[in-house]
Protein backbone atom coordinates (compact mmCIF):
# COMPACT_ATOMS: atom_id res chain seq x y z
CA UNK A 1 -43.44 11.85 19.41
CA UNK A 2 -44.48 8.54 19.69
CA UNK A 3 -42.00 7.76 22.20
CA UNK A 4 -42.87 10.73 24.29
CA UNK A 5 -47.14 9.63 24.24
CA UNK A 6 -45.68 6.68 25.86
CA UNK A 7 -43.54 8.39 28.64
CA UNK A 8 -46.50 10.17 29.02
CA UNK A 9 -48.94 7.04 29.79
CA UNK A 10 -46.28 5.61 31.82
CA UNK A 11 -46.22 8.35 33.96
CA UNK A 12 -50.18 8.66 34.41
CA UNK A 13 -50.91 5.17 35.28
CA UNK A 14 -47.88 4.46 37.37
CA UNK A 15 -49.37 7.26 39.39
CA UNK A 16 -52.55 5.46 41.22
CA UNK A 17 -54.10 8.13 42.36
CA UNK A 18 -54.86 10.19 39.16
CA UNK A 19 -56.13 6.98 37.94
CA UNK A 20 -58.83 6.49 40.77
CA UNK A 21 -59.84 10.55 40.99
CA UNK A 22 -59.92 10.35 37.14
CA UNK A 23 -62.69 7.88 37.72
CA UNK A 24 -63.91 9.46 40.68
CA UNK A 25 -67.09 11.17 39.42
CA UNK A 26 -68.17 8.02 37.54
CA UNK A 27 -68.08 6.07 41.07
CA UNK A 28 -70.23 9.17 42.17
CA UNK A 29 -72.92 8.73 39.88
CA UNK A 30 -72.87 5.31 39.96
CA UNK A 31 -73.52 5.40 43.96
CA UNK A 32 -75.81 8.59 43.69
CA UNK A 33 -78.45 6.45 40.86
CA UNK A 34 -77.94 3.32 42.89
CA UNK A 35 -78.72 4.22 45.73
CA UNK A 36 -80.88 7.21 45.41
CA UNK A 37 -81.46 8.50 42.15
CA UNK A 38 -82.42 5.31 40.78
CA UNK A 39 -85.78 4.42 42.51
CA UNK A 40 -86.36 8.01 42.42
CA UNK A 41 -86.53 7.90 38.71
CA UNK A 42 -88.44 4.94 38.43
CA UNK A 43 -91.44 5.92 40.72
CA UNK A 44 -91.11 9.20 38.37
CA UNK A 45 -92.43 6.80 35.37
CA UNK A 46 -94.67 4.60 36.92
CA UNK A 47 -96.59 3.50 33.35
CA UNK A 48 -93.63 2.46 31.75
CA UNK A 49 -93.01 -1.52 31.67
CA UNK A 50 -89.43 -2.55 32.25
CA UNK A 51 -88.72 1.28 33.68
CA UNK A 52 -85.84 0.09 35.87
CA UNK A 53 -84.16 -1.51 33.43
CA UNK A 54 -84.14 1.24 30.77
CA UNK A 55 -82.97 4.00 33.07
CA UNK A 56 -79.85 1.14 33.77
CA UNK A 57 -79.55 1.81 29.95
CA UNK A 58 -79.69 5.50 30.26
CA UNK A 59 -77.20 6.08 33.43
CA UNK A 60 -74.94 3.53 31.65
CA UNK A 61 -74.51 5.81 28.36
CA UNK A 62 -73.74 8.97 30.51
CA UNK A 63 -71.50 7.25 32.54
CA UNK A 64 -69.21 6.57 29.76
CA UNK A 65 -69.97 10.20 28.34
CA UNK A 66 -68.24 11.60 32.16
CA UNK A 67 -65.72 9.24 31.92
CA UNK A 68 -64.31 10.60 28.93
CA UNK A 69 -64.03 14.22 30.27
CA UNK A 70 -62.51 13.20 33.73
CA UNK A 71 -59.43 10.86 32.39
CA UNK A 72 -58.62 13.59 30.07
CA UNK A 73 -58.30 16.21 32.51
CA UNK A 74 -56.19 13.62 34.70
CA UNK A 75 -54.02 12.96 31.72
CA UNK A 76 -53.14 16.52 31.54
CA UNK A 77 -52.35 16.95 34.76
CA UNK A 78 -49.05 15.36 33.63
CA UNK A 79 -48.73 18.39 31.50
CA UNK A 80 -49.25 20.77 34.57
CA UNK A 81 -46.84 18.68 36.88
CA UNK A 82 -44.17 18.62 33.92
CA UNK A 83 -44.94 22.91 34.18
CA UNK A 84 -44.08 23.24 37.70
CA UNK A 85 -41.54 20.73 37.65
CA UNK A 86 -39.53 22.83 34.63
CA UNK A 87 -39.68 19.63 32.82
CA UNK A 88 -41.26 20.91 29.70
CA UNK A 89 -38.33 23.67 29.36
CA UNK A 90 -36.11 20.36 28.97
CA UNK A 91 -38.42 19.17 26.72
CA UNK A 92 -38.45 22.07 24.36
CA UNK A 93 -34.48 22.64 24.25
CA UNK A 94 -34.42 19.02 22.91
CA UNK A 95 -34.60 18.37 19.09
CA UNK A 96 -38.17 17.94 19.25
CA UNK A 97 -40.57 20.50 18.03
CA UNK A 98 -43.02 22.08 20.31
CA UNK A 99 -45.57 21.76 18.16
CA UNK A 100 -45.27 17.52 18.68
CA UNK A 101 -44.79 17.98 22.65
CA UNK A 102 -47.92 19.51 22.96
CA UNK A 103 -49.28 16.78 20.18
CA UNK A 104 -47.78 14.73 22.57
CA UNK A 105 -49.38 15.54 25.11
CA UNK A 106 -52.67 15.79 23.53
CA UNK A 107 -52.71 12.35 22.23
CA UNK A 108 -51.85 10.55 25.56
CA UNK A 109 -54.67 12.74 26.84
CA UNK A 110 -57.07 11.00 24.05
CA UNK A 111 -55.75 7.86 24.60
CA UNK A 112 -56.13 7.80 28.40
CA UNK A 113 -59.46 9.32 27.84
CA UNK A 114 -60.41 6.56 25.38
CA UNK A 115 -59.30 3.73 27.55
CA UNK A 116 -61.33 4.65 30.62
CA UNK A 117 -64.20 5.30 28.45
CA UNK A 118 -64.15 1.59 26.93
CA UNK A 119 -63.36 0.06 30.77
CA UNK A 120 -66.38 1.92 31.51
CA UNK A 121 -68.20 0.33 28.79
CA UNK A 122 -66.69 -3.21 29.86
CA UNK A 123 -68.13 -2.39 33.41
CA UNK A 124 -71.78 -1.24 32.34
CA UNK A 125 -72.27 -4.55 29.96
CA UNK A 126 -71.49 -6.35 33.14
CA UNK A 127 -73.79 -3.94 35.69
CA UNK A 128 -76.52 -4.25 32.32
CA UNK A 129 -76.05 -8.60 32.79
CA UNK A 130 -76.39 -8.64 36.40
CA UNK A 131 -79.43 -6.27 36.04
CA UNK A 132 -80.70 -8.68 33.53
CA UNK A 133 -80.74 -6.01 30.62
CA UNK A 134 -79.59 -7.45 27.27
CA UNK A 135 -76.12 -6.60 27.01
CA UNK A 136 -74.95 -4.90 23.58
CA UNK A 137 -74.75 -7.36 20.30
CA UNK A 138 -71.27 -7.02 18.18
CA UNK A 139 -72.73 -3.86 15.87
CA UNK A 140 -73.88 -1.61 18.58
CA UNK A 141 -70.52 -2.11 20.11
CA UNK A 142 -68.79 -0.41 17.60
CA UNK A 143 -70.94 1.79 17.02
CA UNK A 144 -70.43 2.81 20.53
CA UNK A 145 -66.56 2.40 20.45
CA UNK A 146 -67.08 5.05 17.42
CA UNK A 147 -68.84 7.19 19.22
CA UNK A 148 -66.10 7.00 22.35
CA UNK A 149 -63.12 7.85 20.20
CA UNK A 150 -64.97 11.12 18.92
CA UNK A 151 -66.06 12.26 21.92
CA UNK A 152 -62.70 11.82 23.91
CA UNK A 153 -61.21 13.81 20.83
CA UNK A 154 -63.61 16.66 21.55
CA UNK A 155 -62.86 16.19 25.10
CA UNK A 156 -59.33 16.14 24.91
CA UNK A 157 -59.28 19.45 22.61
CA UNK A 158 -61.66 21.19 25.51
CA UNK A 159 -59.36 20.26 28.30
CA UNK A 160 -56.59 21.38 26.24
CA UNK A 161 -58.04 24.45 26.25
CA UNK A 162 -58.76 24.57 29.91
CA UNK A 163 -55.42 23.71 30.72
CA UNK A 164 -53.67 26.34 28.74
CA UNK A 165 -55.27 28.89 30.83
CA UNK A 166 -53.80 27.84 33.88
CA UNK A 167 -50.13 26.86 35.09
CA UNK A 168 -50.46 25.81 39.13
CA UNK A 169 -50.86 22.43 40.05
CA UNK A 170 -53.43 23.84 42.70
CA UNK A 171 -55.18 26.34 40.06
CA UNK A 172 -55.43 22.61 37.84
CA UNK A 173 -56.94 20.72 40.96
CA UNK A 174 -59.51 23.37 41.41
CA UNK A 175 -60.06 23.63 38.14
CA UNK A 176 -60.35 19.44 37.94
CA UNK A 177 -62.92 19.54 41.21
CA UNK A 178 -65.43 21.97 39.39
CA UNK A 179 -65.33 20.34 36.35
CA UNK A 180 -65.94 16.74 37.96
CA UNK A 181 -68.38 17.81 40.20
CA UNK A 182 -70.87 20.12 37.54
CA UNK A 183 -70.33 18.02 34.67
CA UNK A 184 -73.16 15.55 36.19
CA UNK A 185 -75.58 18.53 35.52
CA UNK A 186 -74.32 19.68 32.27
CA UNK A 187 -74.71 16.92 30.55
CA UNK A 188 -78.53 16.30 32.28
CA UNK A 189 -77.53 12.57 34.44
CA UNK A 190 -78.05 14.18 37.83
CA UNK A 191 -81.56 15.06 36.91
CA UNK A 192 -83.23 15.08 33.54
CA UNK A 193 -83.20 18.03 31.54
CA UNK A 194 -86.18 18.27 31.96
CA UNK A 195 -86.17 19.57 35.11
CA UNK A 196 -83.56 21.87 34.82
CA UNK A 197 -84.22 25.84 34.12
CA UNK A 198 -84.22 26.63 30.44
CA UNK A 199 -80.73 28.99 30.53
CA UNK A 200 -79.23 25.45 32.00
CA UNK A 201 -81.12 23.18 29.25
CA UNK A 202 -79.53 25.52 26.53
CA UNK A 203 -75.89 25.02 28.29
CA UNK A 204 -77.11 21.51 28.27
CA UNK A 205 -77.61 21.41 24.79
CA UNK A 206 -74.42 23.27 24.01
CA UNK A 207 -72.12 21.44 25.32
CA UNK A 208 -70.09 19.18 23.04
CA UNK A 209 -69.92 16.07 25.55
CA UNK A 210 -73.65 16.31 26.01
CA UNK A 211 -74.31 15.29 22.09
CA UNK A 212 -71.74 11.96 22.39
CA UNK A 213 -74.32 10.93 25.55
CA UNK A 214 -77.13 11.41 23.71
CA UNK A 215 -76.13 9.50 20.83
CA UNK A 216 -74.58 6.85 23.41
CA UNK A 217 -78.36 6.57 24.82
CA UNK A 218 -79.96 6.09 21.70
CA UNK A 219 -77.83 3.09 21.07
CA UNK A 220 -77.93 1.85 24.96
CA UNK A 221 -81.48 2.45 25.14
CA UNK A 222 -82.99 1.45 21.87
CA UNK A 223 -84.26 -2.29 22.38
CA UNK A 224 -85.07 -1.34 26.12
CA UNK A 225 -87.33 1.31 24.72
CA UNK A 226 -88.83 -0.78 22.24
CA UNK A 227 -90.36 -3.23 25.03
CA UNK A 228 -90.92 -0.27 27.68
CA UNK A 229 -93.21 1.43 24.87
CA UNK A 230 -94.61 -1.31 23.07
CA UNK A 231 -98.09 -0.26 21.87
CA UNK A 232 -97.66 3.78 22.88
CA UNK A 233 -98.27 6.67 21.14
CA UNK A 234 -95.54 7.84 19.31
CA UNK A 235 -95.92 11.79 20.73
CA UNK A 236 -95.56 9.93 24.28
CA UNK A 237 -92.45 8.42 23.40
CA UNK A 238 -91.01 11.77 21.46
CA UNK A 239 -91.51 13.66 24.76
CA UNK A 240 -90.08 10.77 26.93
CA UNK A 241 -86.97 10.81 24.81
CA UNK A 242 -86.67 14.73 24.83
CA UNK A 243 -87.23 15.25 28.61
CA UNK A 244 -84.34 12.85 29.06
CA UNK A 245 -81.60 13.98 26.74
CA UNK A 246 -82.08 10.92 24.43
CA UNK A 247 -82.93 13.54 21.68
CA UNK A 248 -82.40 17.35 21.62
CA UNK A 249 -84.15 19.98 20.07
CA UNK A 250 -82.98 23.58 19.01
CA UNK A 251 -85.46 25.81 18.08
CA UNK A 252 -87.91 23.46 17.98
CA UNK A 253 -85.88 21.24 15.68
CA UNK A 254 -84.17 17.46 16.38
CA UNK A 255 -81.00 17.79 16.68
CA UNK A 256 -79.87 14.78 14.21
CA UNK A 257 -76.73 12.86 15.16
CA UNK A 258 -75.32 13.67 12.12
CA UNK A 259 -75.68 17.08 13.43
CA UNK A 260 -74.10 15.84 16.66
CA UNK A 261 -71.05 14.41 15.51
CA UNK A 262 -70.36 17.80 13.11
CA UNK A 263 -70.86 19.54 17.01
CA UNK A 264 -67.77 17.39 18.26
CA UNK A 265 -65.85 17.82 15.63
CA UNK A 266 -66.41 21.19 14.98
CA UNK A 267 -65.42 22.10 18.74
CA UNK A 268 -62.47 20.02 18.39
CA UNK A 269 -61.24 22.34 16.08
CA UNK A 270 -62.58 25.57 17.90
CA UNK A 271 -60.61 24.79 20.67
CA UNK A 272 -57.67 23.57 19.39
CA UNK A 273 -56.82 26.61 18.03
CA UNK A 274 -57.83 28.44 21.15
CA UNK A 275 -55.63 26.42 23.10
CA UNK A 276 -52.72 26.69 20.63
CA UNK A 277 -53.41 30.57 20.41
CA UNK A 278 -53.65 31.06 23.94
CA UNK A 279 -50.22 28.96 25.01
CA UNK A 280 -48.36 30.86 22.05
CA UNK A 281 -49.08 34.20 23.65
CA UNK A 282 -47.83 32.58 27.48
CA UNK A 283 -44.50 31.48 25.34
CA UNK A 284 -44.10 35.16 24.00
């Protein structure tokens, strides 16, 4: 299997251009807050001191957040090419079991997914340094790495799924330009949650990607936060960090990370099986 991860890999980064669209909607939001977004934001919060440089911190965390969903659904398109192509009826008449092909494919997925997310980690320390935000120390690092590698698994087990319903290249691209254009607004980095209607804050909420952001904020935008609210009520800060998907609540609850990380793991598992349930029945 190990050999066939690699072919895999090989296959999506010799191929350039799944490697720039799978990064595609981070250059989006990137240009969107820079240019737009950004000052937009900061006029929004006026009162705060160092404002600009903690909303870096908090596009930053999402960024990495998107990243993860977006290489994983450009990983498996390697699976969908390999469908069309009749590759993967070659595959499964060799000696190796089906049930490590699609591993196979599911791990180069994660991987993929896990490398973009740390290069987009590389590339917000730098954007943080040049902004003159202090960059992450050694602990918060891993921490985030952590944090990456659970999240990509969740991702890759959600794409799985997606992919199993579909067998087109062109049903996969449309399928890959939905997801990368709404996943800026569920996951609340196009506009706070805030501001979005309740139905989409509880889609917000739901969503497994959206609980690996907010945990990536909390670590991004912890020692920004504690100069920006220096001296200010605590209840100020609580609804600061709520409007702007630092923190969730469900049913009036905080939704603890613990809690998050038992959300991405227990959709991993969801819909892995839904995905292997779903391609068993196409085989049949």
């Amino acid at each position: 299997m190990i050999s066939f991860v690699n072919r895999n890999l090989k296959v999506f980064f010799r191929d350039k251009t799944a490697v720039f669209f799978s990064l595609l909607a981070v250059f989006i939001v990137l240009g969107l807050y820079v240019f737009f977004l950004g000052d937009v934001w900061v006029k929004s919060f006026p009162n705060i001191k160092g404002v600009k440089n903690l909303m870096n911190c908090w596009i930053m965390a999402g960024l990495i957040g998107v990243t993860s969903v977006t290489a994983n659904m450009g990983a498996f398109g390697t699976m969908i090419e390999d469908k069309n192509k009749n590759k993967i009826k070659d595959f499964y008449v060799s000696p190796i079991k089906k049930s490590k092909i699609v591993g196979g494919y599911i791990i180069s997925s994660f991987i993929v997914g896990s490398m973009m997310s740390v290069l987009t980690l590389i590339i917000s320390q730098i954007y943080l340094a040049y902004s003159g935000v202090d960059v992450l120390n050694f602990k918060e690092l891993i921490e985030v790495f952590l944090v990456i590698l659970i999240t990509s698994l969740s991702n890759s087990a959600m794409i799985l799924f997606i992919v199993s319903l579909f067998n087109s290249e062109k049903a996969f691209s449309t399928a890959s330009t939905i997801v990368g254009t709404l996943i800026g607004f569920i996951t609340g980095i196009y506009l706070p949650i805030s501001m979005l209607p309740d139905s989409v804050q509880t889609v917000v909420k739901l969503f497994p990607t959206s609980h690996g952001i907010s945990i990536l904020r909390q670590i991004f935008m912890k020692k920004q936060m504690d100069i920006s609210f220096a001296n200010v009520p605590t209840n100020y800060i609580d609804e600061f960090k709520e409007s702007m998907g630092v923190v969730y609540y469900l049913n009036d609850k905080i939704v603890q990370n613990t809690t998050s990380i038992l959300i991405l793991i227990g959709s991993t598992i969801v819909f892995f099986i839904l995905a292997i349930l779903i391609m068993s029945r196409k085989k049949k």
